[in-house]
PDB file of N, CA and C in Angstrom:
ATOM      1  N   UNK A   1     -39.656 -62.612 -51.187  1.00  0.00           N
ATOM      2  CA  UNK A   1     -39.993 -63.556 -52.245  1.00  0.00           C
ATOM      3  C   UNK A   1     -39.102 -64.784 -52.101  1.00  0.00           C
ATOM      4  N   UNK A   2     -39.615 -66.144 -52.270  1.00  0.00           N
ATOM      5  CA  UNK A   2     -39.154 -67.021 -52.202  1.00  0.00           C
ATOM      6  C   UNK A   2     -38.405 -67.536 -53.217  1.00  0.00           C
ATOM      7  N   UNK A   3     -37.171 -67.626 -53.457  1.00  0.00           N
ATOM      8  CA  UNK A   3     -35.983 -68.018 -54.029  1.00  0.00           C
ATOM      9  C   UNK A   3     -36.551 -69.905 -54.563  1.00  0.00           C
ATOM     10  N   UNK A   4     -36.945 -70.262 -55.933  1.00  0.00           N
ATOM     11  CA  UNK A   4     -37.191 -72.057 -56.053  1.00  0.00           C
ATOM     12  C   UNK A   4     -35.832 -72.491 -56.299  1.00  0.00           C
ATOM     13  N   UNK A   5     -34.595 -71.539 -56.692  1.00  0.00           N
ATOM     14  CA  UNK A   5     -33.112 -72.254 -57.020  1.00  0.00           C
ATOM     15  C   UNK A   5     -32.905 -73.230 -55.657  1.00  0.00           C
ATOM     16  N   UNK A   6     -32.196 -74.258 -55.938  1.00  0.00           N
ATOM     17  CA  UNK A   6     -31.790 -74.985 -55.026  1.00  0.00           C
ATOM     18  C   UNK A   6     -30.400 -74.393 -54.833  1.00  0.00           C
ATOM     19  N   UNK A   7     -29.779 -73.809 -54.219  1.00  0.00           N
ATOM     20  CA  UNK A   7     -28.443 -73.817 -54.757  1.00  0.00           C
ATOM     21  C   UNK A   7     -27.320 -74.710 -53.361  1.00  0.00           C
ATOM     22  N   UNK A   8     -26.120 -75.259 -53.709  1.00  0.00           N
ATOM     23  CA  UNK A   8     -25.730 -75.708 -52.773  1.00  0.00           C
ATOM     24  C   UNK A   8     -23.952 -75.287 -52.942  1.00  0.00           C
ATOM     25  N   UNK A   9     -23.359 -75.681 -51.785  1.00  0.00           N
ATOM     26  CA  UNK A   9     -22.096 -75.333 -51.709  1.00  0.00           C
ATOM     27  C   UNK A   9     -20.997 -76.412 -51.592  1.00  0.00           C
ATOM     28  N   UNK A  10     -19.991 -76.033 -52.033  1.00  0.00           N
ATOM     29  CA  UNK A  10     -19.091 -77.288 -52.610  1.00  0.00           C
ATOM     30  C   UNK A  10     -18.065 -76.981 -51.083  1.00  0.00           C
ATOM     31  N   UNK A  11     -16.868 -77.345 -50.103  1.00  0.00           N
ATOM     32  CA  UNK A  11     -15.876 -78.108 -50.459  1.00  0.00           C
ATOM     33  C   UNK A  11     -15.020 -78.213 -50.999  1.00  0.00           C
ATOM     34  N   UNK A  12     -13.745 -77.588 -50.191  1.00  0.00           N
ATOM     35  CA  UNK A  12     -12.401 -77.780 -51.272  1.00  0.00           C
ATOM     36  C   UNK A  12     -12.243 -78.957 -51.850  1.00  0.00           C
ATOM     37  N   UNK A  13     -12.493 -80.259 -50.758  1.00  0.00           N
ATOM     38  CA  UNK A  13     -12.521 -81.426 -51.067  1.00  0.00           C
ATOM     39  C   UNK A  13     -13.580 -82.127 -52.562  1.00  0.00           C
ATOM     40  N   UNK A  14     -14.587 -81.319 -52.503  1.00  0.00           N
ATOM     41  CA  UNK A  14     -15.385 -81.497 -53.290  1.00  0.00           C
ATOM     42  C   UNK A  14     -15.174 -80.719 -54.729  1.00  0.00           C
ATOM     43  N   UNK A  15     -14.452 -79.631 -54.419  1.00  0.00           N
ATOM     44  CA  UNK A  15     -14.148 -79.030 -55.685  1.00  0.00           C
ATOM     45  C   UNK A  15     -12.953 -79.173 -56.186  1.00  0.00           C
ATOM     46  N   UNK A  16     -11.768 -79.619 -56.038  1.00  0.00           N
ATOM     47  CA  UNK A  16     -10.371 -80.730 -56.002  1.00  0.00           C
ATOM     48  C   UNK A  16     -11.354 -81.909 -57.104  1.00  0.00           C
ATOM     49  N   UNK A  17     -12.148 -82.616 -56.321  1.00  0.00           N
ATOM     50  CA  UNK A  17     -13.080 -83.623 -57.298  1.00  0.00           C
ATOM     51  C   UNK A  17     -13.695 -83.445 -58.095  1.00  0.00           C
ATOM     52  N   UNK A  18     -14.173 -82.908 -58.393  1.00  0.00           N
ATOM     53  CA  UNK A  18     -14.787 -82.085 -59.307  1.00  0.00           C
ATOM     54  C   UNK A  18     -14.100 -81.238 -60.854  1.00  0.00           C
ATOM     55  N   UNK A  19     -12.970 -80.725 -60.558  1.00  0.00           N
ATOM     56  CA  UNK A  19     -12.157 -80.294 -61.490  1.00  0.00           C
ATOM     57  C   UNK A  19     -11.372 -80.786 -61.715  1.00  0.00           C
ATOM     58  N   UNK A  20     -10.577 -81.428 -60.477  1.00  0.00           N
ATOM     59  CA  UNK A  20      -9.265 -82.584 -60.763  1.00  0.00           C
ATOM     60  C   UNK A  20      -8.288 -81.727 -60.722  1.00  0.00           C
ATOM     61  N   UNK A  21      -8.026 -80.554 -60.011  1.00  0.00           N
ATOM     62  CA  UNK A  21      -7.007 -79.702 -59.868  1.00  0.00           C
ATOM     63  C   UNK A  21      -6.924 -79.614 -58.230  1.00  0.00           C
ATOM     64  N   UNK A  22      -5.115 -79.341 -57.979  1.00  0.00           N
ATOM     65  CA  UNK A  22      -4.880 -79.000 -56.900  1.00  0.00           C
ATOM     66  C   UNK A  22      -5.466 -78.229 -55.853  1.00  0.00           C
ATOM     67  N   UNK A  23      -5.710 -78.425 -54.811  1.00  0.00           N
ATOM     68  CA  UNK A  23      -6.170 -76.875 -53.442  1.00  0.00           C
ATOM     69  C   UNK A  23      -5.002 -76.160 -54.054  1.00  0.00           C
ATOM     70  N   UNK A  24      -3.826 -76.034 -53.606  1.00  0.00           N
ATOM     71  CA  UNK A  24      -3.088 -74.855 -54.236  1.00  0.00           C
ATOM     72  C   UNK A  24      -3.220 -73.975 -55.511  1.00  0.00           C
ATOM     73  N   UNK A  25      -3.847 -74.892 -56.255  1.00  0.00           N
ATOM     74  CA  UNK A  25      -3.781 -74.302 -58.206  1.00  0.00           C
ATOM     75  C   UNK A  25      -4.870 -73.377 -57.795  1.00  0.00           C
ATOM     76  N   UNK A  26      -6.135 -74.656 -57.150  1.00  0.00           N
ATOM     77  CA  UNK A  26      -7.835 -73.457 -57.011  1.00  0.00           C
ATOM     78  C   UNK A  26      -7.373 -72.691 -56.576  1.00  0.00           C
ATOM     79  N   UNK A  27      -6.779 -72.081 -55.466  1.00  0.00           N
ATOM     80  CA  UNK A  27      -6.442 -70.730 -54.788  1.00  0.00           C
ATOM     81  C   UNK A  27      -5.853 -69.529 -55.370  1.00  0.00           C
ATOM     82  N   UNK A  28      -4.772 -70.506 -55.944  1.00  0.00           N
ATOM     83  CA  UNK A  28      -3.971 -69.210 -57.275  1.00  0.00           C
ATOM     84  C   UNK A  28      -5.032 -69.129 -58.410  1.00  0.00           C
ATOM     85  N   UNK A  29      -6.028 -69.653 -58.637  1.00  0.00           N
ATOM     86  CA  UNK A  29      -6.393 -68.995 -60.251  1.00  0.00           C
ATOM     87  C   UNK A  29      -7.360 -68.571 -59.298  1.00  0.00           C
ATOM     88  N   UNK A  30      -8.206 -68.454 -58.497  1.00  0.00           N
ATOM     89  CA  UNK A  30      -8.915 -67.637 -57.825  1.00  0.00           C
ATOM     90  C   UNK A  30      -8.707 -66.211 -57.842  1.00  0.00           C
ATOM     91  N   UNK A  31      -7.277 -66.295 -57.199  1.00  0.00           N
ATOM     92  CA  UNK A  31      -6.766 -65.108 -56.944  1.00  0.00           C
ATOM     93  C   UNK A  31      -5.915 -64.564 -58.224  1.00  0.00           C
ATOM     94  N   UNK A  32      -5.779 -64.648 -59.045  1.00  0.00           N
ATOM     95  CA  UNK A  32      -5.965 -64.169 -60.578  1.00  0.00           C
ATOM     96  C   UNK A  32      -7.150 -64.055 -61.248  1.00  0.00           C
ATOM     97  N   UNK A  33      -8.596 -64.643 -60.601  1.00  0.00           N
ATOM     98  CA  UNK A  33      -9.681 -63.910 -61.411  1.00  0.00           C
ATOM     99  C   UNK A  33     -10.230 -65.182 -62.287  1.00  0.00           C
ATOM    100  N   UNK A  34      -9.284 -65.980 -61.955  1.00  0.00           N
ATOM    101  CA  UNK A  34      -9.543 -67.576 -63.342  1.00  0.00           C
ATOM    102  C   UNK A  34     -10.404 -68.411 -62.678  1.00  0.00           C
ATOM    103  N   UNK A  35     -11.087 -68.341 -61.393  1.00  0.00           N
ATOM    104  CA  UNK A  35     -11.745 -69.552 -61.344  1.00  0.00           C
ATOM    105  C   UNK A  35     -12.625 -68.816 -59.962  1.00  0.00           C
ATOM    106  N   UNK A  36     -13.828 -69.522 -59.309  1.00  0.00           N
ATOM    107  CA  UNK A  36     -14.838 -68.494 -59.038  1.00  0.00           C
ATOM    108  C   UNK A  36     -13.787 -68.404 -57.488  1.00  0.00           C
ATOM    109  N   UNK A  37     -14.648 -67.604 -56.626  1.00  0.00           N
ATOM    110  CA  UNK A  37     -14.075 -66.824 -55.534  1.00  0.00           C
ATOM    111  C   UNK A  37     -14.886 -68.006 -54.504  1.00  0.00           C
ATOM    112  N   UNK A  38     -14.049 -67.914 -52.840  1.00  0.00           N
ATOM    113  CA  UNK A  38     -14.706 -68.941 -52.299  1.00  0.00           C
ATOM    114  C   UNK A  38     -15.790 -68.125 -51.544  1.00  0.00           C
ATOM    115  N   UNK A  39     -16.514 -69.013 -50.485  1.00  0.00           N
ATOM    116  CA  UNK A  39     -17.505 -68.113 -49.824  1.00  0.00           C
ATOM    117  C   UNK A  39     -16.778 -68.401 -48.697  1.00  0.00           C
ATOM    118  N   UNK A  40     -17.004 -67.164 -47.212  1.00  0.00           N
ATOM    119  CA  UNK A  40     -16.537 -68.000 -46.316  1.00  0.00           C
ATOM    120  C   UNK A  40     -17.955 -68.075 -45.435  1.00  0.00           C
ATOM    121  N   UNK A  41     -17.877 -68.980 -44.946  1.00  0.00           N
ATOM    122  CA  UNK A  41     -19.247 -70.027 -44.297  1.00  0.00           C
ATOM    123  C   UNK A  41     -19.833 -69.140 -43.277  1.00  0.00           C
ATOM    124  N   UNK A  42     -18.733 -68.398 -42.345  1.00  0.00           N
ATOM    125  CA  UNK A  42     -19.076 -67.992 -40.962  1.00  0.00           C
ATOM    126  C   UNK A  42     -18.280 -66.766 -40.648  1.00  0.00           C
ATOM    127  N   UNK A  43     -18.858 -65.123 -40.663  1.00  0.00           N
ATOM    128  CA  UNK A  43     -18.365 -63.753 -40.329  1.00  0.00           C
ATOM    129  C   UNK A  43     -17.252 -64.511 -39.348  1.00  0.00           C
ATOM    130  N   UNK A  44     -15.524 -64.002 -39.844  1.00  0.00           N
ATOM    131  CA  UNK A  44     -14.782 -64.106 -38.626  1.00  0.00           C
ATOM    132  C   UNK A  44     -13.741 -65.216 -38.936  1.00  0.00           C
ATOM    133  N   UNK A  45     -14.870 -65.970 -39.357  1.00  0.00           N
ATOM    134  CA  UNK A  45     -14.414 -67.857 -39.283  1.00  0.00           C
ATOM    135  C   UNK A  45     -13.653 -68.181 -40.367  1.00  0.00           C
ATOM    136  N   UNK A  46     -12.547 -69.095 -40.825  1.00  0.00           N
ATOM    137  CA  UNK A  46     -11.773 -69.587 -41.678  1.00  0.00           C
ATOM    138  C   UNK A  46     -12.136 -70.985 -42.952  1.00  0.00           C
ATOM    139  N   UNK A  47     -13.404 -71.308 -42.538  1.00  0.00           N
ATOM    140  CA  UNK A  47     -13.962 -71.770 -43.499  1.00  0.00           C
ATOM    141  C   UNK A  47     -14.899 -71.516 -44.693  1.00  0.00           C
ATOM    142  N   UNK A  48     -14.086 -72.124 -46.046  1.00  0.00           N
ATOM    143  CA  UNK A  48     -14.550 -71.496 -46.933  1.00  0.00           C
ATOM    144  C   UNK A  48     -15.602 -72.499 -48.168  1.00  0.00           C
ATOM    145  N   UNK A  49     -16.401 -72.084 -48.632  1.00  0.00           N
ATOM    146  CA  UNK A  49     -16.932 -72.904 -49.721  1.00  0.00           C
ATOM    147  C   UNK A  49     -17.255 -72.379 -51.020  1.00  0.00           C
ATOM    148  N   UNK A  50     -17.883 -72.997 -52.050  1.00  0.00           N
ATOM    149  CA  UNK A  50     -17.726 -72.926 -53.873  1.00  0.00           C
ATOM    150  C   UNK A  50     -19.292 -72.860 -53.612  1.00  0.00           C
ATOM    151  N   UNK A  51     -20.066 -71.560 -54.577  1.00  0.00           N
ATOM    152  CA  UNK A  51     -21.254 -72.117 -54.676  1.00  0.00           C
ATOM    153  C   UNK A  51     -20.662 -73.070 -56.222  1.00  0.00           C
ATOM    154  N   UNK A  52     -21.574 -74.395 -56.112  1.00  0.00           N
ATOM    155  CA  UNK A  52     -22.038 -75.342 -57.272  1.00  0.00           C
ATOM    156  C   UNK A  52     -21.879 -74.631 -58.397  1.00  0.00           C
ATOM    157  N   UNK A  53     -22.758 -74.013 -58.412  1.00  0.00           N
ATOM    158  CA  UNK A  53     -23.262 -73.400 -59.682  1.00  0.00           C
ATOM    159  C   UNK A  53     -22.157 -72.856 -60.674  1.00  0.00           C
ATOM    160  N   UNK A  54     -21.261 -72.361 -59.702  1.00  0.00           N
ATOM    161  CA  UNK A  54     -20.374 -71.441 -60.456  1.00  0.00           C
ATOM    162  C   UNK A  54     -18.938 -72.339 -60.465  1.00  0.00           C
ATOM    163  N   UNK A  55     -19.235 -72.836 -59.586  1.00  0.00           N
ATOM    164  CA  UNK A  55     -17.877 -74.379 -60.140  1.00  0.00           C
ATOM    165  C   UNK A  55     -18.144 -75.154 -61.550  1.00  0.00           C
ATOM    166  N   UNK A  56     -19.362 -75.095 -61.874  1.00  0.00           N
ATOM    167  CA  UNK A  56     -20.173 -76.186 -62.991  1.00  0.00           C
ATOM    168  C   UNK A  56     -20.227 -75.487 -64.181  1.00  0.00           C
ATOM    169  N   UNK A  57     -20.710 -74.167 -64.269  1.00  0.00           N
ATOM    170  CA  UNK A  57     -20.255 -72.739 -64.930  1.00  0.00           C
ATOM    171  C   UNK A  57     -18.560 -72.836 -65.240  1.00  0.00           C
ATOM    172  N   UNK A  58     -17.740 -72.686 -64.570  1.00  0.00           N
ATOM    173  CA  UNK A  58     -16.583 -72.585 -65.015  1.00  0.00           C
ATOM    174  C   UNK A  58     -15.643 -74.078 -65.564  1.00  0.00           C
ATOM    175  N   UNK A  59     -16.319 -75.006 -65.315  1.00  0.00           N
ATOM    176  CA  UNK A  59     -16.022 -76.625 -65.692  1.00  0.00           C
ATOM    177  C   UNK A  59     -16.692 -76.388 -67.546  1.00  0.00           C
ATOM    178  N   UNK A  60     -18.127 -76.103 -67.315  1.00  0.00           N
ATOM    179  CA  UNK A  60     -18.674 -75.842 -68.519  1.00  0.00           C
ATOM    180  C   UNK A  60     -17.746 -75.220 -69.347  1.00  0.00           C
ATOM    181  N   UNK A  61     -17.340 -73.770 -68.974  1.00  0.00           N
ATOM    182  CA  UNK A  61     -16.257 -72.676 -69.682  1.00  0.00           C
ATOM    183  C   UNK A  61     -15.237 -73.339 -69.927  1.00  0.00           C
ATOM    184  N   UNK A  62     -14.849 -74.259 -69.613  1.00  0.00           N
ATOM    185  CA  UNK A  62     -12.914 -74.702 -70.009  1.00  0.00           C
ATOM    186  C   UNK A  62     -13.517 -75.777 -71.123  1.00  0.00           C
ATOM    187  N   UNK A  63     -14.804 -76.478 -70.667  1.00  0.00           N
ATOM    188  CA  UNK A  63     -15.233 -77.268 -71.943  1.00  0.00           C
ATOM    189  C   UNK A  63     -15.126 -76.875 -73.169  1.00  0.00           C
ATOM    190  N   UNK A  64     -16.140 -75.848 -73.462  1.00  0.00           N
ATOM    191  CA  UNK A  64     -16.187 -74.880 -74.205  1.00  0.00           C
ATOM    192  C   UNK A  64     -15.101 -74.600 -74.789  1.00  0.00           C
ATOM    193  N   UNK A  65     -14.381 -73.648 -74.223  1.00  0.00           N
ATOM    194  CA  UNK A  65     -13.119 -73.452 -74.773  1.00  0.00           C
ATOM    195  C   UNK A  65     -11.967 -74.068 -75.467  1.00  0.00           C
ATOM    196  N   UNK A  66     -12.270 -75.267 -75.253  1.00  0.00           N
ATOM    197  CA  UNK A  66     -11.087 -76.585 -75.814  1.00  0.00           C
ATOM    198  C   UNK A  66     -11.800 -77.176 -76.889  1.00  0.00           C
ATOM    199  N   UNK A  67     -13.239 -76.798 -77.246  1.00  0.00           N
ATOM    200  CA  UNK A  67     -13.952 -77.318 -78.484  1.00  0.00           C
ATOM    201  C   UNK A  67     -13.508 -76.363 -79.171  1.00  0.00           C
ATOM    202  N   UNK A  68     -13.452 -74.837 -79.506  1.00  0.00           N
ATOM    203  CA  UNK A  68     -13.667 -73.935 -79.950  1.00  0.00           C
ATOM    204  C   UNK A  68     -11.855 -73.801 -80.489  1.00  0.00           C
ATOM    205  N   UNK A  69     -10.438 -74.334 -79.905  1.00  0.00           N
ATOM    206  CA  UNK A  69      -9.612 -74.180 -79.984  1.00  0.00           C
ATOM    207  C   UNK A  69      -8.851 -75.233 -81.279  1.00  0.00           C
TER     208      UNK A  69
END
């Protein structure tokens, strides 16, 4: 079955822009569970990427959260 989501993949560089937080910070709240997990691009290979969706999802969530506080 054919999938109509577009979905696309972010870019440390792109996700740094996007949140306005450090490569170092993304990595540590990653790896505490606080911010999404990366993908890596290629079995083996050292490059990694953000699906969108769940970068925009968790941008949304901190929104959220600072209204509600």
């Amino acid at each position: 079955m054919k999938n109509n989501v577009t979905q696309r993949l972010l870019r440390i560089k792109d996700v740094m822009r996007a949140t306005g937080i450090s490569k170092s910070y993304i990595y540590a709240l990653a790896k505490e569970g606080k911010f999404p997990k990366s993908i890596r691009l290629v079995k083996g290979g050292s490059a990694v990427c953000w699906n969108a969706s769940d970068v925009e999802q968790w941008i949304s969530d901190c929104i959220a959260n600072q209204e509600e506080a």
